[in-house]
N, C-alpha and C. Protein backbone atom coordinates (compact mmCIF):
# COMPACT_ATOMS: atom_id res chain seq x y z
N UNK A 1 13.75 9.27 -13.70
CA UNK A 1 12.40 9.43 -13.21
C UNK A 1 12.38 10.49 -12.11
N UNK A 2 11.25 11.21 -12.27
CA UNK A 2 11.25 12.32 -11.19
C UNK A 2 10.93 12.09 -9.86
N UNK A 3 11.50 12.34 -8.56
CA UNK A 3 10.87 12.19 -7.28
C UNK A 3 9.40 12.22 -7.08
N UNK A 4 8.87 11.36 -6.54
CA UNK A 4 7.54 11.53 -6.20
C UNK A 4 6.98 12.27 -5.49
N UNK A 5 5.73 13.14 -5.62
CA UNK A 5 5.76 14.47 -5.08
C UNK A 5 4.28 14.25 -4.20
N UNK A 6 4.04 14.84 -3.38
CA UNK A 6 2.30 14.66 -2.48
C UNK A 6 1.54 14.92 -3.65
N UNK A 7 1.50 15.78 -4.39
CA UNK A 7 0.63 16.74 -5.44
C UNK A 7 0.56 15.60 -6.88
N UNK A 8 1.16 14.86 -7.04
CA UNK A 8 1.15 13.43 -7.95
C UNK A 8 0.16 12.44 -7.09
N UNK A 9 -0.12 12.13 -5.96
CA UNK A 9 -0.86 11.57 -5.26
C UNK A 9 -2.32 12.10 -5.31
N UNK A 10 -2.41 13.24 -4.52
CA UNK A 10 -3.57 14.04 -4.54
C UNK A 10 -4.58 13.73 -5.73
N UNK A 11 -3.75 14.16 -7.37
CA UNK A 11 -4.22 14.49 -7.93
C UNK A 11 -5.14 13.01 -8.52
N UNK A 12 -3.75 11.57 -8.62
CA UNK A 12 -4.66 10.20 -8.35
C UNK A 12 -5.78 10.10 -7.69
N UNK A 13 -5.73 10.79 -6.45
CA UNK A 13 -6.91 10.35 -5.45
C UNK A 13 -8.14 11.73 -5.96
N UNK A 14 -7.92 12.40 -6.66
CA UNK A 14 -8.80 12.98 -7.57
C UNK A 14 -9.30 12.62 -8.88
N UNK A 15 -8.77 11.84 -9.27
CA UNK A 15 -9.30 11.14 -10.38
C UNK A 15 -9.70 9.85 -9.95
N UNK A 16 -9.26 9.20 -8.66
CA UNK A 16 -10.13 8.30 -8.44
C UNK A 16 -11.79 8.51 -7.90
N UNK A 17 -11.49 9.60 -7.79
CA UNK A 17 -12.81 10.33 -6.51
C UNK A 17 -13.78 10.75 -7.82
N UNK A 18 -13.37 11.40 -9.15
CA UNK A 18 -14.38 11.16 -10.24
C UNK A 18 -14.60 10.42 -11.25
N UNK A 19 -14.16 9.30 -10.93
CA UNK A 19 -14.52 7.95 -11.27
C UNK A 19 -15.56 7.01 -10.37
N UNK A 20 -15.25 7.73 -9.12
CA UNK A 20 -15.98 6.43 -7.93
C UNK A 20 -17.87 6.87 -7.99
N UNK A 21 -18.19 5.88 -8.15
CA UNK A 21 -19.77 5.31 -7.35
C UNK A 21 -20.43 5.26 -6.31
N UNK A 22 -21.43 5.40 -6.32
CA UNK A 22 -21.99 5.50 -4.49
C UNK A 22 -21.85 4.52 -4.17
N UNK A 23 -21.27 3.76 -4.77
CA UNK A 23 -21.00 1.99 -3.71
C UNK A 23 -19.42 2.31 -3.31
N UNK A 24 -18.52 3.31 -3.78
CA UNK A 24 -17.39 3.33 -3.54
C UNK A 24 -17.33 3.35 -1.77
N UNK A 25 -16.24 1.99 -1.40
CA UNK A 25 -16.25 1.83 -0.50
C UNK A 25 -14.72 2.69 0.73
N UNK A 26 -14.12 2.85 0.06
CA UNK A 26 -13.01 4.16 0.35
C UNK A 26 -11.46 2.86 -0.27
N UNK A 27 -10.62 3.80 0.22
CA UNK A 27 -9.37 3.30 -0.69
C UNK A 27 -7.99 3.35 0.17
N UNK A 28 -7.51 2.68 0.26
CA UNK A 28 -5.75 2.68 1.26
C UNK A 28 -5.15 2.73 0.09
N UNK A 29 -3.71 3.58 0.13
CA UNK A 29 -2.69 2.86 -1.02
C UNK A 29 -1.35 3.13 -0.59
N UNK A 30 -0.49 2.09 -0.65
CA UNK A 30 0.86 2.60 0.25
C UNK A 30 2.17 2.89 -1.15
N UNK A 31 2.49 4.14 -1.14
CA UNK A 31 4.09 3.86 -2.19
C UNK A 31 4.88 3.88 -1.54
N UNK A 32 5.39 2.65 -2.05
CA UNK A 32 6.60 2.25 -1.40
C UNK A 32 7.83 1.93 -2.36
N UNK A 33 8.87 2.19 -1.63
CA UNK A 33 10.52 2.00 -2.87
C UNK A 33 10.83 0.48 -2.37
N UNK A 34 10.62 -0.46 -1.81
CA UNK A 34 11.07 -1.94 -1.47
C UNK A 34 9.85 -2.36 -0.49
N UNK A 35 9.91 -3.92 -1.51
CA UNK A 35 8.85 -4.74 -0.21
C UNK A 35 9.64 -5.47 0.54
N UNK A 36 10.69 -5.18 0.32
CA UNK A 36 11.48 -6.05 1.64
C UNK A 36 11.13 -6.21 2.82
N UNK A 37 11.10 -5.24 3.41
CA UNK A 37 10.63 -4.76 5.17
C UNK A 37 9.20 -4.37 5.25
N UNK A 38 8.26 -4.50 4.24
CA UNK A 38 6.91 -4.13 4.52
C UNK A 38 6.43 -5.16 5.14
N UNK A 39 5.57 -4.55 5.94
CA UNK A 39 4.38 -6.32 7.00
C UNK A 39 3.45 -6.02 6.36
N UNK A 40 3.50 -7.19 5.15
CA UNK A 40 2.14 -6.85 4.90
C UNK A 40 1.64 -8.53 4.08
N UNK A 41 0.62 -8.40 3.99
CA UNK A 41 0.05 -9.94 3.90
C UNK A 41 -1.35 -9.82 2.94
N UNK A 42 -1.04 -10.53 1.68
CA UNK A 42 -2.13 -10.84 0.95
C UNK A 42 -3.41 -11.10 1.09
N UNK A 43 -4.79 -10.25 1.02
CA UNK A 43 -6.12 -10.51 1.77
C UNK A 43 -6.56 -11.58 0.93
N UNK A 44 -6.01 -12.13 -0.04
CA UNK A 44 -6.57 -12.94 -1.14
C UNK A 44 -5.97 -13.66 -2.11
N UNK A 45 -5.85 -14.20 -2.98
CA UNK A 45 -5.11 -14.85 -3.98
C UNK A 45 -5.01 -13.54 -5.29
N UNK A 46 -3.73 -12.88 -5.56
CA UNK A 46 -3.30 -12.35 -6.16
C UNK A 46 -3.98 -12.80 -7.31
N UNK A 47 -3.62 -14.00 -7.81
CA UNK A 47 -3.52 -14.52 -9.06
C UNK A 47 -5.66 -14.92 -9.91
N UNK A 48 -5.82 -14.87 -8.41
CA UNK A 48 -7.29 -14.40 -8.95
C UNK A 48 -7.84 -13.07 -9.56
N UNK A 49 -6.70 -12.02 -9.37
CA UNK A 49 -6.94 -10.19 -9.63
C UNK A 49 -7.16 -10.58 -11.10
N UNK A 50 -8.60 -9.80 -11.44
CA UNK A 50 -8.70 -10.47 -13.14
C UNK A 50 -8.08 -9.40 -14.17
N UNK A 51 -7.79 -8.30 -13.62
CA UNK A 51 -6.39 -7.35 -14.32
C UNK A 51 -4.70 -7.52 -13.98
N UNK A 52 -4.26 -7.43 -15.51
CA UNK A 52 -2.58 -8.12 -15.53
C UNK A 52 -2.33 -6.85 -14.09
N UNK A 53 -0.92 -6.91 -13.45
CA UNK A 53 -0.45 -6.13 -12.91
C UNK A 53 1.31 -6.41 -13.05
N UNK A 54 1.34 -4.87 -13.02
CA UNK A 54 1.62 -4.00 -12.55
C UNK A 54 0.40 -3.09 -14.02
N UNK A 55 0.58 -2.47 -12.95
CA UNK A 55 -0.70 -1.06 -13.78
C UNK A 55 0.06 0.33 -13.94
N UNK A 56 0.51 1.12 -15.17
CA UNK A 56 1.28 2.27 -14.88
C UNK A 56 0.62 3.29 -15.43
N UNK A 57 -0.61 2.91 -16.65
CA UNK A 57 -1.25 3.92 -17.16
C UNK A 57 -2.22 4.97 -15.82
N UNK A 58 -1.88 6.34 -15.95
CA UNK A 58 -2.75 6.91 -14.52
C UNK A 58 -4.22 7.02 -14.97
N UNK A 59 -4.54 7.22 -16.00
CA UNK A 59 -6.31 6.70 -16.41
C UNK A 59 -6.67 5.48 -15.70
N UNK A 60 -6.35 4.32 -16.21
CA UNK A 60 -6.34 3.25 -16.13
C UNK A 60 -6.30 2.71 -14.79
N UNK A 61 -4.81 3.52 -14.06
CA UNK A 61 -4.62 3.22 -12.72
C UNK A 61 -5.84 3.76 -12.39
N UNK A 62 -6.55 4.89 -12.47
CA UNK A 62 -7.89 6.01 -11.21
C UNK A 62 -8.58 5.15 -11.66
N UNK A 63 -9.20 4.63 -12.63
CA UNK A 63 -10.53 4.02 -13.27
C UNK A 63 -10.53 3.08 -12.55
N UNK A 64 -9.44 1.94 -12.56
CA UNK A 64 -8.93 0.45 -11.86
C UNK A 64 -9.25 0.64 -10.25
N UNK A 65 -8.45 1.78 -9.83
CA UNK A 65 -8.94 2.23 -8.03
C UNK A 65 -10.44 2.11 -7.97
N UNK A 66 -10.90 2.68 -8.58
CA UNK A 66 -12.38 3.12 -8.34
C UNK A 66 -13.20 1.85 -8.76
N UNK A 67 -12.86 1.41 -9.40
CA UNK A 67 -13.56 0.22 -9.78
C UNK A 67 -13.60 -0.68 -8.72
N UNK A 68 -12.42 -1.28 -8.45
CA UNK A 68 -12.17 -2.23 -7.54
C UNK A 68 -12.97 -1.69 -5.85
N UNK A 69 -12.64 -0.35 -5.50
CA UNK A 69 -12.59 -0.14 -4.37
C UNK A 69 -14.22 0.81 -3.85
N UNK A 70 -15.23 -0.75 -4.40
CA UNK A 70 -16.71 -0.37 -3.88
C UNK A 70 -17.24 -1.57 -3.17
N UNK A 71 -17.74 -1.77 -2.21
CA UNK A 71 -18.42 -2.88 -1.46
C UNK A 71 -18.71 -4.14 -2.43
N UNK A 72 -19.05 -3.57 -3.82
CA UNK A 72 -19.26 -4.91 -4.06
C UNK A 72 -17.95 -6.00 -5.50
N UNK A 73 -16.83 -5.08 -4.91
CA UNK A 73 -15.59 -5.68 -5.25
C UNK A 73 -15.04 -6.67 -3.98
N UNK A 74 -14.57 -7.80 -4.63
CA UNK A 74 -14.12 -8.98 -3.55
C UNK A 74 -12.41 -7.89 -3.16
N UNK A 75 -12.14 -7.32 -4.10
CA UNK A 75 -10.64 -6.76 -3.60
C UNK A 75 -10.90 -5.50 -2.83
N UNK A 76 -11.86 -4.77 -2.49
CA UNK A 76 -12.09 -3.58 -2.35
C UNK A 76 -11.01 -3.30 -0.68
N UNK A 77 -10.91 -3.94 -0.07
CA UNK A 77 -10.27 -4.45 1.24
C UNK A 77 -8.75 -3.61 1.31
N UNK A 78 -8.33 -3.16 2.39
CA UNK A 78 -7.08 -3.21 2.75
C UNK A 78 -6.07 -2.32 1.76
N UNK A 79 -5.17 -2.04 2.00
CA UNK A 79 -4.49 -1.53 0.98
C UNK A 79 -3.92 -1.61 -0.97
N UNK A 80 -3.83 -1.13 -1.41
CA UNK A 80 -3.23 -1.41 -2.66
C UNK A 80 -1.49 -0.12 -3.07
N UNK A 81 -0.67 -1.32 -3.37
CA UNK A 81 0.64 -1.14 -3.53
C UNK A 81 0.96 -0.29 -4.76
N UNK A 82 1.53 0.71 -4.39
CA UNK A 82 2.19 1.76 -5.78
C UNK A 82 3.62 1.76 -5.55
N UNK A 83 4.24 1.65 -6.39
CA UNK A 83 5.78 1.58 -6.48
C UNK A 83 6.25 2.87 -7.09
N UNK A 84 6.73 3.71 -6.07
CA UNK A 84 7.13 5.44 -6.11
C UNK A 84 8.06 5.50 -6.59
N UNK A 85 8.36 4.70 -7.58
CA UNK A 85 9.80 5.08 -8.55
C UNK A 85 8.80 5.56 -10.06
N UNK A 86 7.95 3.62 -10.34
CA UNK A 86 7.76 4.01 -11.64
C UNK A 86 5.67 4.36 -11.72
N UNK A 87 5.53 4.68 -10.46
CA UNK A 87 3.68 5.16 -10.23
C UNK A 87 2.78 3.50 -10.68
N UNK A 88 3.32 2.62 -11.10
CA UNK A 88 2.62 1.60 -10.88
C UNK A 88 1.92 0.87 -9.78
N UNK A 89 0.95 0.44 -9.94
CA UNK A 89 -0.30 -1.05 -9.46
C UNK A 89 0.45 -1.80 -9.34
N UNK A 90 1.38 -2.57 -7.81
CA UNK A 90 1.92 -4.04 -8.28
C UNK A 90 0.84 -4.82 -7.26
N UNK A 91 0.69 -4.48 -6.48
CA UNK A 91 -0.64 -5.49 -5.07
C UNK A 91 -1.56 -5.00 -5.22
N UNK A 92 -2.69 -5.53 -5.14
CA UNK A 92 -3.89 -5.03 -4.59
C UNK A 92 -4.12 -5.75 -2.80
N UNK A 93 -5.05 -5.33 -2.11
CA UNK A 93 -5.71 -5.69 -1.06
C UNK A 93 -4.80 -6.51 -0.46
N UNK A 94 -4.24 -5.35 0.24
CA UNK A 94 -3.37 -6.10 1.32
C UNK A 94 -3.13 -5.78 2.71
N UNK A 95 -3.02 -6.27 3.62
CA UNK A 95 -3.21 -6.42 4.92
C UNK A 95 -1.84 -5.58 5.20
N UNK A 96 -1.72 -4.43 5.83
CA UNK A 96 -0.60 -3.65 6.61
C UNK A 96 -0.65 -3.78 8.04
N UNK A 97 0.46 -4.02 8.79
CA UNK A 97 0.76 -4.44 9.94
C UNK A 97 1.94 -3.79 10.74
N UNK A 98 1.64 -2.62 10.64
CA UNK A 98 2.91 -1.12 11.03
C UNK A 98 3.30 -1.95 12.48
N UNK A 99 4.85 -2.02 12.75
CA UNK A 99 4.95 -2.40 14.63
C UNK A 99 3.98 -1.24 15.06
N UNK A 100 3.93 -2.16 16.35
CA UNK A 100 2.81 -1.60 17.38
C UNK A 100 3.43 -0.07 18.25
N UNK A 101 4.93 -0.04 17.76
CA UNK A 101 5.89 1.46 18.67
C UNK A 101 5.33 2.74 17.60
N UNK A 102 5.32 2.27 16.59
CA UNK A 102 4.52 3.02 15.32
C UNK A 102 3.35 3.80 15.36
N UNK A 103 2.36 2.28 15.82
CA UNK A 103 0.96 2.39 16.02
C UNK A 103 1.00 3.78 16.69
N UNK A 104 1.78 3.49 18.02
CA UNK A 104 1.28 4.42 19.55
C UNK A 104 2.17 6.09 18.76
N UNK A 105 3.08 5.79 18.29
CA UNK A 105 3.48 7.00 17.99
C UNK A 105 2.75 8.06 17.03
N UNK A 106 1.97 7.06 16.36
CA UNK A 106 0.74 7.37 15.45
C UNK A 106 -1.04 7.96 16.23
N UNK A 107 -1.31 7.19 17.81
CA UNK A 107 -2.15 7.44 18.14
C UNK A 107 -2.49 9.08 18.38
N UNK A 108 -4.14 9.19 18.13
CA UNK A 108 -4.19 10.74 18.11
C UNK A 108 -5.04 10.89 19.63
N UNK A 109 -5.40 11.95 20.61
CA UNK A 109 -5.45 12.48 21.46
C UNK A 109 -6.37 13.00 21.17
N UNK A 110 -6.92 13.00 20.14
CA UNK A 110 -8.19 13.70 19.86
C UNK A 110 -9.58 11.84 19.64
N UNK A 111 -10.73 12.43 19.09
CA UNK A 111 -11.58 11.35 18.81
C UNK A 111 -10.86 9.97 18.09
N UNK A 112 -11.50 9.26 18.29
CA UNK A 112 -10.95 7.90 17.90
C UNK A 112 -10.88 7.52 16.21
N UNK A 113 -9.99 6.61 15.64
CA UNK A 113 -9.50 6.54 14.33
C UNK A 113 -9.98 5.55 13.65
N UNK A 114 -10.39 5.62 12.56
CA UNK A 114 -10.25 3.75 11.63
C UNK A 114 -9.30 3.14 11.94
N UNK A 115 -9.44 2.17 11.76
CA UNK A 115 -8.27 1.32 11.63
C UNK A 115 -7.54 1.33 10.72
N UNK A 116 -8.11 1.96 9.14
CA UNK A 116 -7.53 2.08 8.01
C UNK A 116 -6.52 3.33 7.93
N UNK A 117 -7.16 4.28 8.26
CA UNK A 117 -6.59 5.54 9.08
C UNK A 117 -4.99 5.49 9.88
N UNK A 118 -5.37 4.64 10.69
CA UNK A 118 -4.15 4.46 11.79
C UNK A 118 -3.04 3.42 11.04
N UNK A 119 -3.09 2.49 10.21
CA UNK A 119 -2.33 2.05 9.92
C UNK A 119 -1.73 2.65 8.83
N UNK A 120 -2.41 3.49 8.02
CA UNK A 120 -1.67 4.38 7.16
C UNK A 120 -0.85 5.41 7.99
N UNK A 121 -1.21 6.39 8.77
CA UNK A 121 -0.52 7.10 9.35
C UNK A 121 0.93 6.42 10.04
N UNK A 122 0.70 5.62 10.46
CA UNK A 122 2.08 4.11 11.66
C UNK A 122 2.37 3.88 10.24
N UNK A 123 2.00 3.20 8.94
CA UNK A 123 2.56 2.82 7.98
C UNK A 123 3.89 3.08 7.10
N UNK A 124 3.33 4.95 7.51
CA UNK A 124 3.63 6.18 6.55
C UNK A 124 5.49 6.17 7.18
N UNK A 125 5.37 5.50 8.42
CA UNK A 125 7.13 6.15 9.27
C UNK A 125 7.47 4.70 9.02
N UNK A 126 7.27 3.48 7.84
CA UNK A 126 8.39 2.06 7.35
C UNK A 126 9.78 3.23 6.65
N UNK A 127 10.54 2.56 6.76
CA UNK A 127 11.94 3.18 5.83
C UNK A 127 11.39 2.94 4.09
N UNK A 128 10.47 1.92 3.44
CA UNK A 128 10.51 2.22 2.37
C UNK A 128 9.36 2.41 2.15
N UNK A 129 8.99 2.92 3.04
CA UNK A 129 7.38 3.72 2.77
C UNK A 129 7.49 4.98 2.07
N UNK A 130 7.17 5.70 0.89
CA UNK A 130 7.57 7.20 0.68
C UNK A 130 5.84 7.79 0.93
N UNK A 131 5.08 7.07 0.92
CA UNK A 131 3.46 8.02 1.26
C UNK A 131 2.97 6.52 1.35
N UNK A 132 1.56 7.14 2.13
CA UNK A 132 0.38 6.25 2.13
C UNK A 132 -0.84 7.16 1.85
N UNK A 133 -1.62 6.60 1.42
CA UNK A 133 -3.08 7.76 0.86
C UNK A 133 -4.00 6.95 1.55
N UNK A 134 -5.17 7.68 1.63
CA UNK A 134 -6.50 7.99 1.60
C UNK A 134 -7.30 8.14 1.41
N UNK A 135 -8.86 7.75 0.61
CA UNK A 135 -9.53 8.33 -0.02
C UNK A 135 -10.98 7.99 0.72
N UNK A 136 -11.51 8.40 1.68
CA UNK A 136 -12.91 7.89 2.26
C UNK A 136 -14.08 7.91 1.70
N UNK A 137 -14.67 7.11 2.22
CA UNK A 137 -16.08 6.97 1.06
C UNK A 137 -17.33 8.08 1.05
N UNK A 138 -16.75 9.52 1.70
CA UNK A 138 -17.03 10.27 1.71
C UNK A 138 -16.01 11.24 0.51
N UNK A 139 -15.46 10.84 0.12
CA UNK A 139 -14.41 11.55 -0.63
C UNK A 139 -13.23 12.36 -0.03
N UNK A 140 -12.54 12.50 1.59
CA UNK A 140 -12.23 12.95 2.09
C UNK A 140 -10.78 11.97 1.56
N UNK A 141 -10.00 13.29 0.52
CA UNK A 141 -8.20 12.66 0.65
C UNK A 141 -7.57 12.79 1.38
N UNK A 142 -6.68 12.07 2.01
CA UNK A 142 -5.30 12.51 3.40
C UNK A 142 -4.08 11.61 2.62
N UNK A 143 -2.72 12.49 2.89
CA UNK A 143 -1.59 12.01 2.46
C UNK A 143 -0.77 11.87 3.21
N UNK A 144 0.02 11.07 4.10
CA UNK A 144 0.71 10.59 5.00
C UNK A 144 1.91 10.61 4.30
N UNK A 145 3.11 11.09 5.35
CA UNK A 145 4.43 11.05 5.42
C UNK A 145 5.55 10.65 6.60
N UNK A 146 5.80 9.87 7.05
CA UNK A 146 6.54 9.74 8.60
C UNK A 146 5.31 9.86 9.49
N UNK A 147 4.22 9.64 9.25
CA UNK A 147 3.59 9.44 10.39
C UNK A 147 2.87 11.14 10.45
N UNK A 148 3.02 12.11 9.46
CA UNK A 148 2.12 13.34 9.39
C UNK A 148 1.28 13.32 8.41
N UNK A 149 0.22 13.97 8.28
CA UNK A 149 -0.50 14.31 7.75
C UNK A 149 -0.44 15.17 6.75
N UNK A 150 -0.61 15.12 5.43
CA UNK A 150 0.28 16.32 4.59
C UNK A 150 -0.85 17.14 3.76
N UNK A 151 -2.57 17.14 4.23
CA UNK A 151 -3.55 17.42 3.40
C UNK A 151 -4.36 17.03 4.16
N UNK A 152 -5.88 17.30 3.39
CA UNK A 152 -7.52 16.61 3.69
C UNK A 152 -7.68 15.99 5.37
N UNK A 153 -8.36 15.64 5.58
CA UNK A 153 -8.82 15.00 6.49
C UNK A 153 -9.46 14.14 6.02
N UNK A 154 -9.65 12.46 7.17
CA UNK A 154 -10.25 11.54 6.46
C UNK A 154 -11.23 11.14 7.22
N UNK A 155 -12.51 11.25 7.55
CA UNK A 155 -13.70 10.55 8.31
C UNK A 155 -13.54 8.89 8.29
N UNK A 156 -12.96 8.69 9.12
CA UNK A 156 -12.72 7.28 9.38
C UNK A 156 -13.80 6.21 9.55
C-alpha cells in the first residue's frame, strides 16, 4: 500500500465538499496508524451507526462524510477515524482529547480558534496520528501534520 499523501486527503475533503448540503455542519477526521495511544472517547453508541464499518470505498466514504456530517445527523459531532494504511471509515463521532502540552504548543497568537480547530491541530503531533482534516461549513479545507498546517484555512 502506498504512503498516505496530504493530496489523497484534500481531494476526500473535495468530494465531500460536493456532496455536502446547506445543512452540512463541517467535518473533523483524524488518520491514524494505531488506536492504542489515541484519547479519544465515543460521542455515542457505535453500534447504533446504521452503516456496516469500516468504509473503504472513496465514493461511498465522501457521500457517507457528507451525509452524516449536517446538523441534522445524530453523528455529525466530533471527529471521524480513517486508518492511513488502508483509507478506511473505522469510528465515527468521536471525542479527541490531545494533552493539554499539545494544546498550548498548538495555541495561535493570532484571533481565537474552534475548538474543533485546536484539537485537530494538538491532535495532528499524537505519534500515531499521520493527518487530521478539516472541512468547515463554509467549505474551508485545512490539513494538519505535527501540529502545522499543510493547506486552506478553516473559519472556525
Amino acid at each position: 500500500m502506498n504512503k498516505l499523501c496530504p493530496d489523497e486527503i484534500f481531494d476526500l475533503l473535495g468530494q465531500v465538499q460536493s456532496h455536502a448540503t446547506h445543512a452540512f455542519s463541517g467535518l473533523g477526521l483524524i488518520f491514524y496508524s494505531s488506536l492504542a495511544d489515541l484519547p479519544i472517547v465515543a460521542l455515542g453508541d457505535q453500534a447504533l451507526f446504521p452503516q456496516t464499518l469500516p468504509v473503504a470505498d472513496r465514493r461511498t466514504l465522501a457521500s457517507l462524510l457528507a451525509e452524516i456530517s449536517t446538523f441534522t445527523s445524530p453523528w455529525h459531532d466530533g471527529f471521524h477515524l480513517i486508518d492511513a494504511s488502508s483509507f478506511a471509515l473505522t469510528h465515527i463521532s468521536q471525542f479527541l482529547s490531545p494533552p493539554v502540552e499539545f494544546l498550548r504548543q498548538s495555541n495561535s497568537q493570532g484571533l481565537p480558534l474552534g475548538a474543533r480547530h485546536m484539537a485537530a491541530m494538538a491532535g495532528s503531533r499524537i505519534a500515531s496520528v499521520s493527518y487530521t482534516a478539516l472541512l468547515s461549513n463554509k467549505g474551508a479545507p485545512a490539513v494538519f501534520q505535527q501540529g502545522r498546517a499543510l493547506g486552506g484555512e478553516v473559519q472556525a
